[in-house]
Protein backbone atom coordinates (compact mmCIF):
# COMPACT_ATOMS: atom_id res chain seq x y z
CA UNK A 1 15.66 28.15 -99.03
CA UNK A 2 17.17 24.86 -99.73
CA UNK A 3 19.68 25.54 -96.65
CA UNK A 4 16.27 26.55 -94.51
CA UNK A 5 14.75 23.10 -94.95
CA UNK A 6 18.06 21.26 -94.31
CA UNK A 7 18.79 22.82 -91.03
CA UNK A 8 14.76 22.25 -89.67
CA UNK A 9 15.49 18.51 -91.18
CA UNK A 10 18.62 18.45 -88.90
CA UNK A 11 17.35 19.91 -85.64
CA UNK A 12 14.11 16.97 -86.14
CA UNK A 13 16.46 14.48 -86.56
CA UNK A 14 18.48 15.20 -83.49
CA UNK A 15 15.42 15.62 -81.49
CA UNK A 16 14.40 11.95 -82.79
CA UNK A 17 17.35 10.49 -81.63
CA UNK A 18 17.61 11.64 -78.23
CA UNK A 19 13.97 10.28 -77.79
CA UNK A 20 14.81 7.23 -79.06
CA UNK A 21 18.16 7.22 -76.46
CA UNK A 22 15.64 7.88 -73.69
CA UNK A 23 13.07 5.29 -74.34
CA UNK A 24 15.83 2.78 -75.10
CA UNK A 25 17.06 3.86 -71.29
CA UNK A 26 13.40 3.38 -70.02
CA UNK A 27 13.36 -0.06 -71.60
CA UNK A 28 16.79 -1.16 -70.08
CA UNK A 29 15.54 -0.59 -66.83
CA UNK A 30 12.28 -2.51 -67.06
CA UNK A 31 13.85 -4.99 -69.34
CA UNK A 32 14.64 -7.58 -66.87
CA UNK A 33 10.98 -7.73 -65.92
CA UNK A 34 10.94 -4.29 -63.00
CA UNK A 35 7.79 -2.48 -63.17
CA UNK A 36 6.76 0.72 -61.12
CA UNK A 37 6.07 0.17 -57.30
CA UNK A 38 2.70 -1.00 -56.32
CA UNK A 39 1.14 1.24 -53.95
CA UNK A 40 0.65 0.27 -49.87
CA UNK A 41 -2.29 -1.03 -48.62
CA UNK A 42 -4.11 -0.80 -44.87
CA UNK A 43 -2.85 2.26 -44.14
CA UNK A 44 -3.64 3.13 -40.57
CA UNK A 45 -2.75 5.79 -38.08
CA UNK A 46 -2.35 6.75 -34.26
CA UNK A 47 -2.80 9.46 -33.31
CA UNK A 48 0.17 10.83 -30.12
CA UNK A 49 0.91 14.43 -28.93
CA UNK A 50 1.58 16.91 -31.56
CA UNK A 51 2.73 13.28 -33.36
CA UNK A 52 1.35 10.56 -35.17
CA UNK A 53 2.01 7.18 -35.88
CA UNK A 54 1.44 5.84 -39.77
CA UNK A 55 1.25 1.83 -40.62
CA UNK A 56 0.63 0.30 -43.30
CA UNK A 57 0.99 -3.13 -45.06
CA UNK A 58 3.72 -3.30 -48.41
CA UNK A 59 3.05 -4.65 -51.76
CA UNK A 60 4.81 -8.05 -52.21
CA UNK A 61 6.21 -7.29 -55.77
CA UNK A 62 9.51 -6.40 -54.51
CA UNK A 63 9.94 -3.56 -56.68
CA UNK A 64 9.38 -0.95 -54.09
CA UNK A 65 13.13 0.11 -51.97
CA UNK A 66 11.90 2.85 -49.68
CA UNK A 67 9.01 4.76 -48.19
CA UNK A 68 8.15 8.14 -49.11
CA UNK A 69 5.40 9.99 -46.93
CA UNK A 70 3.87 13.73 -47.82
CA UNK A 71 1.99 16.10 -45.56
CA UNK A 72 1.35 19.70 -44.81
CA UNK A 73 2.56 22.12 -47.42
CA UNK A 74 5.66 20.60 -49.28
CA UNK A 75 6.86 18.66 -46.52
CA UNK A 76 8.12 15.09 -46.57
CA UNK A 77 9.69 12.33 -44.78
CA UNK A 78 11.58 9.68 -47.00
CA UNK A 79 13.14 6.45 -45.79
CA UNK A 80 16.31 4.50 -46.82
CA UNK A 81 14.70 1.43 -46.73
CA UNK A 82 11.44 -0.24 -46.93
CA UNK A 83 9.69 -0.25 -43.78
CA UNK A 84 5.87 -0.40 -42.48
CA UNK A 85 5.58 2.46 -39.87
CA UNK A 86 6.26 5.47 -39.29
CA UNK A 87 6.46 8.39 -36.69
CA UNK A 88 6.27 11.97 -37.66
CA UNK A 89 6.54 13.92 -34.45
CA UNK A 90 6.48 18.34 -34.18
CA UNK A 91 3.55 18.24 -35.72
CA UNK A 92 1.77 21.52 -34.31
CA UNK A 93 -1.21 22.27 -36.84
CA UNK A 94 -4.47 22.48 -35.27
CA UNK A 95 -6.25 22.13 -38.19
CA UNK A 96 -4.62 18.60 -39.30
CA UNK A 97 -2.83 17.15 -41.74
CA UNK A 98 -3.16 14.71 -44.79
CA UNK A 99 -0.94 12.35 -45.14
CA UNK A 100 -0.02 11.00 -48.50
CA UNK A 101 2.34 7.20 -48.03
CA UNK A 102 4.01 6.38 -51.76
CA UNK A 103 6.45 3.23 -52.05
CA UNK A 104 9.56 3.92 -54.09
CA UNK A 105 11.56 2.22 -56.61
CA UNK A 106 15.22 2.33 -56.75
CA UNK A 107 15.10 4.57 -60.18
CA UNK A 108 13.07 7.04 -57.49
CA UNK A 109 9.41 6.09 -59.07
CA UNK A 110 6.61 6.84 -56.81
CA UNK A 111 3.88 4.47 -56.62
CA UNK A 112 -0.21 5.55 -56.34
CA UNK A 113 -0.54 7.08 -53.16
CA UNK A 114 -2.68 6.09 -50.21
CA UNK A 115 -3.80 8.95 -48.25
CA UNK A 116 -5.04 9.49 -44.78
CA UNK A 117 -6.25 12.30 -42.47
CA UNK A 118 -4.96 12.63 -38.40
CA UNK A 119 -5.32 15.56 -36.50
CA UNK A 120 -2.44 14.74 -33.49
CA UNK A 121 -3.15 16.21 -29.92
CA UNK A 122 -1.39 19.72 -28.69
CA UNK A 123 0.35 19.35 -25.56
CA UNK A 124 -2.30 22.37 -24.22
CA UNK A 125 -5.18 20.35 -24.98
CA UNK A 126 -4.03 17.11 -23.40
CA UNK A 127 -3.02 18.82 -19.85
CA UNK A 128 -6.30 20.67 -19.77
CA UNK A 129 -8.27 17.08 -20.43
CA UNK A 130 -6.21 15.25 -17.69
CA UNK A 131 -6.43 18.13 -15.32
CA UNK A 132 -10.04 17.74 -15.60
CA UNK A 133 -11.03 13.87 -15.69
CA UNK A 134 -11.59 12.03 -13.09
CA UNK A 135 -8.76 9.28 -11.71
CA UNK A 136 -9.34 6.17 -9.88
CA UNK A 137 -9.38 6.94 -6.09
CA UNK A 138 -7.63 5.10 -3.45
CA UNK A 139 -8.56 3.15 -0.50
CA UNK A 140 -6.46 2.29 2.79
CA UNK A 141 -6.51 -0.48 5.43
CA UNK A 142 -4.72 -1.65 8.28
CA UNK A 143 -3.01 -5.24 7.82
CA UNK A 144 -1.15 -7.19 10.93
CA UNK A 145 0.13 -2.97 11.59
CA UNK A 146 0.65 -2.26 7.91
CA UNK A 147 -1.03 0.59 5.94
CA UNK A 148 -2.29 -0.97 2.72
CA UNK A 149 -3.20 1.90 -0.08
CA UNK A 150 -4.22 0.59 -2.57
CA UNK A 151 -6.22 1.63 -6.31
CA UNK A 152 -8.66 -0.59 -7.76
CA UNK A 153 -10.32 -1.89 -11.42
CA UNK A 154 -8.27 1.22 -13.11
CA UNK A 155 -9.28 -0.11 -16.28
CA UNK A 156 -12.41 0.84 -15.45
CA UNK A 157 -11.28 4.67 -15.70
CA UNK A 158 -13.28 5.35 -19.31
CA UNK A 159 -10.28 8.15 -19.91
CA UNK A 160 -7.11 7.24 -18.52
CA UNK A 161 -5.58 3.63 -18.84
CA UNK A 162 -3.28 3.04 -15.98
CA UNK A 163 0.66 1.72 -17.97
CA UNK A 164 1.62 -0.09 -14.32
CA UNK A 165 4.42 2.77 -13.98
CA UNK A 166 3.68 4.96 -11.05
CA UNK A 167 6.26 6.82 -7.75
CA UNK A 168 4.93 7.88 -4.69
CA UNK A 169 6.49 10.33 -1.80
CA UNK A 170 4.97 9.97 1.76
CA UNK A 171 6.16 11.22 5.30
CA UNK A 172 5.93 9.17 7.73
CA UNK A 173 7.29 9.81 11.63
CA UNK A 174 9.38 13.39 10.25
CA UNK A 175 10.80 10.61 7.26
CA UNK A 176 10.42 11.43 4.07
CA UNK A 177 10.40 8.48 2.05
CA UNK A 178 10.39 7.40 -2.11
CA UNK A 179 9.11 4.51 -4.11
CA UNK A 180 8.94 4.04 -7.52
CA UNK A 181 6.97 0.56 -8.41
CA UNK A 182 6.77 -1.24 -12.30
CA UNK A 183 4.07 -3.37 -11.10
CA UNK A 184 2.94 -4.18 -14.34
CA UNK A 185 -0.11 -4.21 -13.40
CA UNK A 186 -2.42 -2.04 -15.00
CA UNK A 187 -5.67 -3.09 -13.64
CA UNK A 188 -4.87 -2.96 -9.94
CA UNK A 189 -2.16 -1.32 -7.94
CA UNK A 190 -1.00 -1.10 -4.08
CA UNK A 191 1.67 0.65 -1.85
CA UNK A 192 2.55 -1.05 1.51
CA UNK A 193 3.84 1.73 4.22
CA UNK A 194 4.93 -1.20 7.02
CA UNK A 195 5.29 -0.35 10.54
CA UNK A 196 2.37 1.58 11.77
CA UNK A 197 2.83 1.18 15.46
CA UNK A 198 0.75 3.98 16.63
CA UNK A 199 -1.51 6.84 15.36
CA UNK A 200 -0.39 8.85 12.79
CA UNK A 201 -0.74 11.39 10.06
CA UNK A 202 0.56 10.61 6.35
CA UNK A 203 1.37 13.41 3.95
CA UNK A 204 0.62 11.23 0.30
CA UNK A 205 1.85 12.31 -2.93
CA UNK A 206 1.59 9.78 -5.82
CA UNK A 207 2.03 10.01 -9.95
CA UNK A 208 0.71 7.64 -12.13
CA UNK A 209 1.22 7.24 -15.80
CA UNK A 210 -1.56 6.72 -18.20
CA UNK A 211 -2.67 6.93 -21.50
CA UNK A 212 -5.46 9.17 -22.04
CA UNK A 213 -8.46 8.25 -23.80
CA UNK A 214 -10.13 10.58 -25.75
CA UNK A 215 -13.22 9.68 -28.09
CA UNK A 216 -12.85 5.87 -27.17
CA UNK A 217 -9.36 6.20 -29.11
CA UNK A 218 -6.25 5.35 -27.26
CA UNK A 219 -3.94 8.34 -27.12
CA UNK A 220 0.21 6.51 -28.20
CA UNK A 221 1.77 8.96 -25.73
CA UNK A 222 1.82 8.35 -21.79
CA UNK A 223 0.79 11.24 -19.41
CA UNK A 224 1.83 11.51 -15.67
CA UNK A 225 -0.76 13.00 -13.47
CA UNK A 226 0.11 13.83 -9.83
CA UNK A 227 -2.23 13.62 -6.93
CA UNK A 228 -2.47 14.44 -2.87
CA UNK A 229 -3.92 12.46 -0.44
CA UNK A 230 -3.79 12.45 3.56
CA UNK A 231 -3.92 9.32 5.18
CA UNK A 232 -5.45 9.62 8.90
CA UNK A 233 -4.51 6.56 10.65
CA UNK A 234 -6.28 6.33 14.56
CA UNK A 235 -7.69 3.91 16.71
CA UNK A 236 -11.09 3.22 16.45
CA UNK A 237 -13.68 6.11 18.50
CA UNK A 238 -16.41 3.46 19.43
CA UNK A 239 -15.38 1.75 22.62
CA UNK A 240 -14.95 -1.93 21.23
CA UNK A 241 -12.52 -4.84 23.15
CA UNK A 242 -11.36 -7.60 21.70
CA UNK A 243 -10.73 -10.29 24.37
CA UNK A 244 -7.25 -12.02 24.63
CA UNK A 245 -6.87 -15.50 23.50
CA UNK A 246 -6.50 -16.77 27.45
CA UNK A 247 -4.76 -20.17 25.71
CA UNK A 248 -1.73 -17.67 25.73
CA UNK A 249 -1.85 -16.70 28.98
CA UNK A 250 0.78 -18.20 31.61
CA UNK A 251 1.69 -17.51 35.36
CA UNK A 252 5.16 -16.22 35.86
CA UNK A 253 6.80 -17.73 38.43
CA UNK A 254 10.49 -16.89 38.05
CA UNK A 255 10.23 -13.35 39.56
CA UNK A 256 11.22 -12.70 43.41
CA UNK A 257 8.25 -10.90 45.54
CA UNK A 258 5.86 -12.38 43.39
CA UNK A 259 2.97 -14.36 45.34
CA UNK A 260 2.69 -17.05 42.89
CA UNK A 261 2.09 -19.77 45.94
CA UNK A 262 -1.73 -21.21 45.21
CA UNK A 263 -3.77 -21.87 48.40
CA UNK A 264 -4.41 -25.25 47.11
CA UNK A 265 -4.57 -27.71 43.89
CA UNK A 266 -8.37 -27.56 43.65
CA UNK A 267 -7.61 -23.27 43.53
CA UNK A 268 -4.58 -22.90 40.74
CA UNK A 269 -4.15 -19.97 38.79
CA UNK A 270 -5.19 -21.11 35.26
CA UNK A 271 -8.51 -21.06 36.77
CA UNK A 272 -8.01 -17.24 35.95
CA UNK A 273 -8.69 -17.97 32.58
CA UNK A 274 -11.09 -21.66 32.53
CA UNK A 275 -14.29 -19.46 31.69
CA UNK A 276 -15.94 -20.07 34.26
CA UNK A 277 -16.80 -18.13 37.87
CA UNK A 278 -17.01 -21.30 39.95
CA UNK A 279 -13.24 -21.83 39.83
CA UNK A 280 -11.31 -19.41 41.85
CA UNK A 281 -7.40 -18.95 42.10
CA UNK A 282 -6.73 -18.37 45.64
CA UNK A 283 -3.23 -17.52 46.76
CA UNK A 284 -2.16 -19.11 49.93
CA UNK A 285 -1.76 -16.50 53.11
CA UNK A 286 0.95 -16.88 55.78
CA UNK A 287 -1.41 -18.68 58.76
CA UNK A 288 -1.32 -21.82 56.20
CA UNK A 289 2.05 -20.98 54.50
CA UNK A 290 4.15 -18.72 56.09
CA UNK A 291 7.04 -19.25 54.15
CA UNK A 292 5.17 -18.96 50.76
CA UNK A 293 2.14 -17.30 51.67
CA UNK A 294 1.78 -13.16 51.15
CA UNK A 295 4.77 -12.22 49.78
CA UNK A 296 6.73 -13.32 52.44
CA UNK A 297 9.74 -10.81 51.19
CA UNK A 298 7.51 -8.32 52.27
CA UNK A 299 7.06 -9.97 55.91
CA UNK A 300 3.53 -10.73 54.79
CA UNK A 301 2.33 -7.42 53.46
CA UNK A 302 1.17 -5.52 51.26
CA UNK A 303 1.80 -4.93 48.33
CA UNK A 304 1.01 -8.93 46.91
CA UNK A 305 2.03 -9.28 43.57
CA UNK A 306 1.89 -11.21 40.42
CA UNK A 307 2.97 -11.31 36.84
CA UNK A 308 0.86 -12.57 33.88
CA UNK A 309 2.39 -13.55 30.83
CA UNK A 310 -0.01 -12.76 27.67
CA UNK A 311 2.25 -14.58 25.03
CA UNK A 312 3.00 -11.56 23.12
CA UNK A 313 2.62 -8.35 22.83
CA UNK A 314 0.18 -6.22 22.26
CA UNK A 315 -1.90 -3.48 23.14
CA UNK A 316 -4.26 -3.91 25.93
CA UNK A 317 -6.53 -2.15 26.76
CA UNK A 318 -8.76 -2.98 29.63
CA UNK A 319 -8.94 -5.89 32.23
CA UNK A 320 -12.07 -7.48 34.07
CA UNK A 321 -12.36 -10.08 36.65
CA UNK A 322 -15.19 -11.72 39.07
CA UNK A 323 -14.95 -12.01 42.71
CA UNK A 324 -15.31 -14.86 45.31
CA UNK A 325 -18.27 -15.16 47.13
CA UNK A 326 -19.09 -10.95 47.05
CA UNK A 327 -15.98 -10.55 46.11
CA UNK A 328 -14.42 -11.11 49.20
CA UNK A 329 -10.58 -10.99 49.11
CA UNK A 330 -11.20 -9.38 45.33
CA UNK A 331 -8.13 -6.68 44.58
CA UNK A 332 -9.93 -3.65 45.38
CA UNK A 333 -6.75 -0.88 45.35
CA UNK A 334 -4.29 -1.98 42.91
CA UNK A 335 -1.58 -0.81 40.39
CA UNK A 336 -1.20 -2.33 37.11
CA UNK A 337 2.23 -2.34 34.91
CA UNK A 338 3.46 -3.36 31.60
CA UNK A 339 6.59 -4.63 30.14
CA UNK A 340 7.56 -6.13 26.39
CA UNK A 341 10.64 -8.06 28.09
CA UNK A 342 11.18 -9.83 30.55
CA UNK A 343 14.73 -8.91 32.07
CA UNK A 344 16.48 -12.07 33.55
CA UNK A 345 19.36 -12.21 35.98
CA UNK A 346 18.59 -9.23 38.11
CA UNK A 347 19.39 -9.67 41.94
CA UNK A 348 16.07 -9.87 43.60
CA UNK A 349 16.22 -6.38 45.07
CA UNK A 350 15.76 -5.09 41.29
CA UNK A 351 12.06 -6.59 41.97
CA UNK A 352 11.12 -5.40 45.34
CA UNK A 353 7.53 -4.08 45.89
CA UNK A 354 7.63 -2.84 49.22
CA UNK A 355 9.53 0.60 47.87
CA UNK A 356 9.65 1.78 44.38
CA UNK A 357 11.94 -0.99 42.53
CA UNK A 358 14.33 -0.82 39.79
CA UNK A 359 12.05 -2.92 37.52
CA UNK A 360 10.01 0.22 37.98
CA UNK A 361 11.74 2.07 35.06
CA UNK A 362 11.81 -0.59 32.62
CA UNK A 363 8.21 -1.00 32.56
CA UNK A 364 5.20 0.81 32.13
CA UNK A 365 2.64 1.95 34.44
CA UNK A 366 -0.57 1.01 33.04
CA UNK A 367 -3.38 2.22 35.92
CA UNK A 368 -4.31 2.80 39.27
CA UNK A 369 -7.18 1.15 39.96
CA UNK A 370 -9.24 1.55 43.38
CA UNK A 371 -13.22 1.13 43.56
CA UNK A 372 -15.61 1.24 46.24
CA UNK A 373 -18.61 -0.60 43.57
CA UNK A 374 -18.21 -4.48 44.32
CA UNK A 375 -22.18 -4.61 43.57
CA UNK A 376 -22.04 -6.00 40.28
CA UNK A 377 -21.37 -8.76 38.42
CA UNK A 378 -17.97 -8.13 37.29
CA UNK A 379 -15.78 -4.92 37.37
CA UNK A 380 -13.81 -3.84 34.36
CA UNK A 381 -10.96 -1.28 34.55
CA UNK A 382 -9.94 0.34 31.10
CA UNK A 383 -5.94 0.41 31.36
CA UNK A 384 -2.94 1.70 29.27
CA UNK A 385 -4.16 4.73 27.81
CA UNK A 386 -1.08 5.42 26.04
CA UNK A 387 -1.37 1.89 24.41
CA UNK A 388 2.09 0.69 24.95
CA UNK A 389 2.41 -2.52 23.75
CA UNK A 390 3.23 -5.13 26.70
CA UNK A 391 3.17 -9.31 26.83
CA UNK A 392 4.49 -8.79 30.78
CA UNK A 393 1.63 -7.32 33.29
CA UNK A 394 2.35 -6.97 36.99
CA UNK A 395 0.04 -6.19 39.25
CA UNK A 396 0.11 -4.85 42.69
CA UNK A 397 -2.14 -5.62 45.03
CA UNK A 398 -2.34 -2.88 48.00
CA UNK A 399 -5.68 -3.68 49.44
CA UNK A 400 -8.30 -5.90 48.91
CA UNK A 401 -12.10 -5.92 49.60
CA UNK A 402 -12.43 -7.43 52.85
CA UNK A 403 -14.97 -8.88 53.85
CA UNK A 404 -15.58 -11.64 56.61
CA UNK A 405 -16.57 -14.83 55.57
CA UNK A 406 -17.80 -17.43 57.65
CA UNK A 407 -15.06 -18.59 58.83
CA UNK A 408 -14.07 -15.46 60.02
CA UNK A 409 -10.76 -13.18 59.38
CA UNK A 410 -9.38 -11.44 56.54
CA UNK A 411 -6.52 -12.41 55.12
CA UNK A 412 -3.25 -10.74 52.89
CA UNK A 413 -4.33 -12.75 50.20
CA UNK A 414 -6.16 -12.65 46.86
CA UNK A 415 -9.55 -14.56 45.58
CA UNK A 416 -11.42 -14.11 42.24
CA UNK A 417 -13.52 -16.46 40.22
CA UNK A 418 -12.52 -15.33 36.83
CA UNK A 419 -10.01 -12.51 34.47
CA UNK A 420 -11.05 -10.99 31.14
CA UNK A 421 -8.37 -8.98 29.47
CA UNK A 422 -9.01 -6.87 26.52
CA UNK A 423 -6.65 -5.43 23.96
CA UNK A 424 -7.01 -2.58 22.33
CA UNK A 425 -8.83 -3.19 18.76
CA UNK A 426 -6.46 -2.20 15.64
CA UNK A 427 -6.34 0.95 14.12
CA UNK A 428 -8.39 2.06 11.03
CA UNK A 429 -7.41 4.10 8.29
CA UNK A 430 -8.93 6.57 6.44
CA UNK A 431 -8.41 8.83 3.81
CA UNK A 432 -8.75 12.69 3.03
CA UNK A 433 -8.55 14.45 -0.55
């Protein structure tokens, strides 16, 4: 019995001392004044796809080494270091997950935990809500023959927020061609397609990242979402002209067969363009100047000619012009041609009128005008249907309206009071989904 009591008396004892070994290890490790972590505070989350994003604010103690963070069943993220976010991505529960953040000591003590519940986005859900919301929609214009597209107040888009990131694809004339722009700019945003000469038909394929708003929360993760458009780009169909500036306009005078030879100073040519009918251009005729008169190349037939330079070019698209008294000596059959150069040091047979010249297939033919209807106040002729762009026109004068004036006779010359010419107005753009 004695041998009974001793042995329980010995077992005690050991037990004593190892609790006393374990407490005096406790001690040591708080003895120079460490003390269990102090828990986080703010803690904060984002919510991404099938991710989240955790932040939170540390406890200034500087007892706490790393971050420990708990979720689902038994699973854990722990850091090396002290840090104040985190992102837990594969996250795949429908249902959600709690999320427990603990700071850590370096003898592995967790502090109080601070606990927060985020249900992150599936992949699923988020295609099916950008398939079906509604994006900014673009607009086009027509700028000095440049195609402007371009997307407006896309911050006013309640459920995607434009990043500034977006490519495009577009054909253009059988050219496919790529952009991909970092404007920046995630309020407004433009493509410029430069060039647009004539009417045309764009293909328009363009993917813009966002990130998608759902419940007035921002969603962390960017989505693309790609969109077709077809950009019609045509002339307007109301018949509108646009008169040419007649500042630009000058008389050519440096091309052979040309009758540039006025019948007088009082009658010059710029009183074409003066704006007013009481001023005629009259070209001389070969009884008062046979060397100049007519064209005297032409031993004073027809056709008479004369070039008009517009100052640049552009697409005309109709001319008009007032006679002299009943439009005597007015241009009544006439041909009208076009040219966007002027080719210099040809020998003057490249210009002849009186046969088909070689100038003849540099430029283009523009109309054939001819018109029995002098009974009106002025006659306008709509030209260049193919809308070639010229700053050269030529006419050709092959008869006139002849009528006898006073003075009797009718002459191989040419009389009006006043030209209007018109170019064609620029095109217009518009856009189909």
């Amino acid at each position: 019995m004695k041998k009974i009591k001793f042995f329980i008396l010995a077992i005690v004892a050991i037990g004593f001392m190892s609790s006393c070994v374990d407490s005096l290890e406790t001690y040591e490790n708080y003895d120079s004044g460490l003390r269990y972590s102090s828990r986080i505070s703010n803690l904060h989350g984002e919510i991404g796809i099938e991710k989240v994003k955790l932040s939170w604010i540390n406890p200034t103690d500087k007892v706490a080494s790393k971050i420990r963070i708990e979720y689902g069943d038994s699973l854990f993220v722990e850091t090396d270091h002290l840090v104040s976010d985190y992102t837990i991505e594969n996250l795949s529960s429908g249902g959600g997950y709690e999320f427990t953040v603990y700071t850590v000591d370096q003898f592995g003590n967790k502090s109080v935990g601070s606990t927060i519940f985020l249900r992150p986005y599936s992949q699923s859900y988020i295609s099916t809500f950008v398939e079906s919301v509604t994006t900014v929609k673009p607009t086009s214009s027509i700028q000095d023959e440049d195609l402007i597209i371009k997307w407006s107040n896309l911050l006013g888009n309640s459920f995607l927020r434009y990043t500034g990131k977006m490519s495009c694809t577009y054909t253009i004339n059988n050219e496919s061609v790529s952009e991909v722009l970092y404007s920046g700019n995630s309020n407004n945003e433009h493509v410029i397609i430069p060039d647009i000469a004539s009417p045309t038909t764009i293909d328009f394929e363009f993917t813009m990242k966002y990130f998608p708003i759902i419940n007035n929360t921002l969603v962390t993760d960017t989505v693309s979402k790609t969109e077709k458009i077809k950009i019609i780009v045509d002339y307007p169909i109301e018949n509108v002209f646009e008169k040419i500036d007649h500042s630009l306009c000058r008389q050519v005078t440096t091309i052979p067969f040309d009758n540039t030879t006025q019948h007088s100073s009082g009658y010059g040519f710029y009183n074409l363009f003066d704006g007013s009918n009481n001023n005629v251009w009259i070209t001389a005729r070969p009884d008062v100047d046979p060397v100049n008169g007519g064209n005297a190349q032409n031993n004073y037939e027809y056709p008479v000619s004369f070039t008009i330079d517009l100052g640049r070019a552009t697409p005309i698209s109709a001319i008009e012009f007032t006679g002299w008294e009943d439009y005597s000596q007015a241009p009544k059959k006439f041909e009208i041609w076009g040219s966007g150069d002027l080719m210099t040091g040809k020998p003057d047979s490249y210009w002849a009128t009186t046969i088909p010249g070689e100038w003849q297939n540099d430029w283009h033919n523009l109309a054939m005008c001819d018109t029995d209807d002098f009974n009106r106040p002025s006659i306008r002729y709509n030209i260049n249907p193919e809308k070639h762009k010229v700053r050269y026109i030529r006419f050709l004068v092959h008869e006139i309206y002849k009528l006898h004036v006073q003075w009797g006779g009718v002459y191989i010359r040419i009389a009006m009071g006043e030209m209007m010419i018109y170019k064609q107005p620029g095109m217009i753009s518009r856009i189909e989904y």
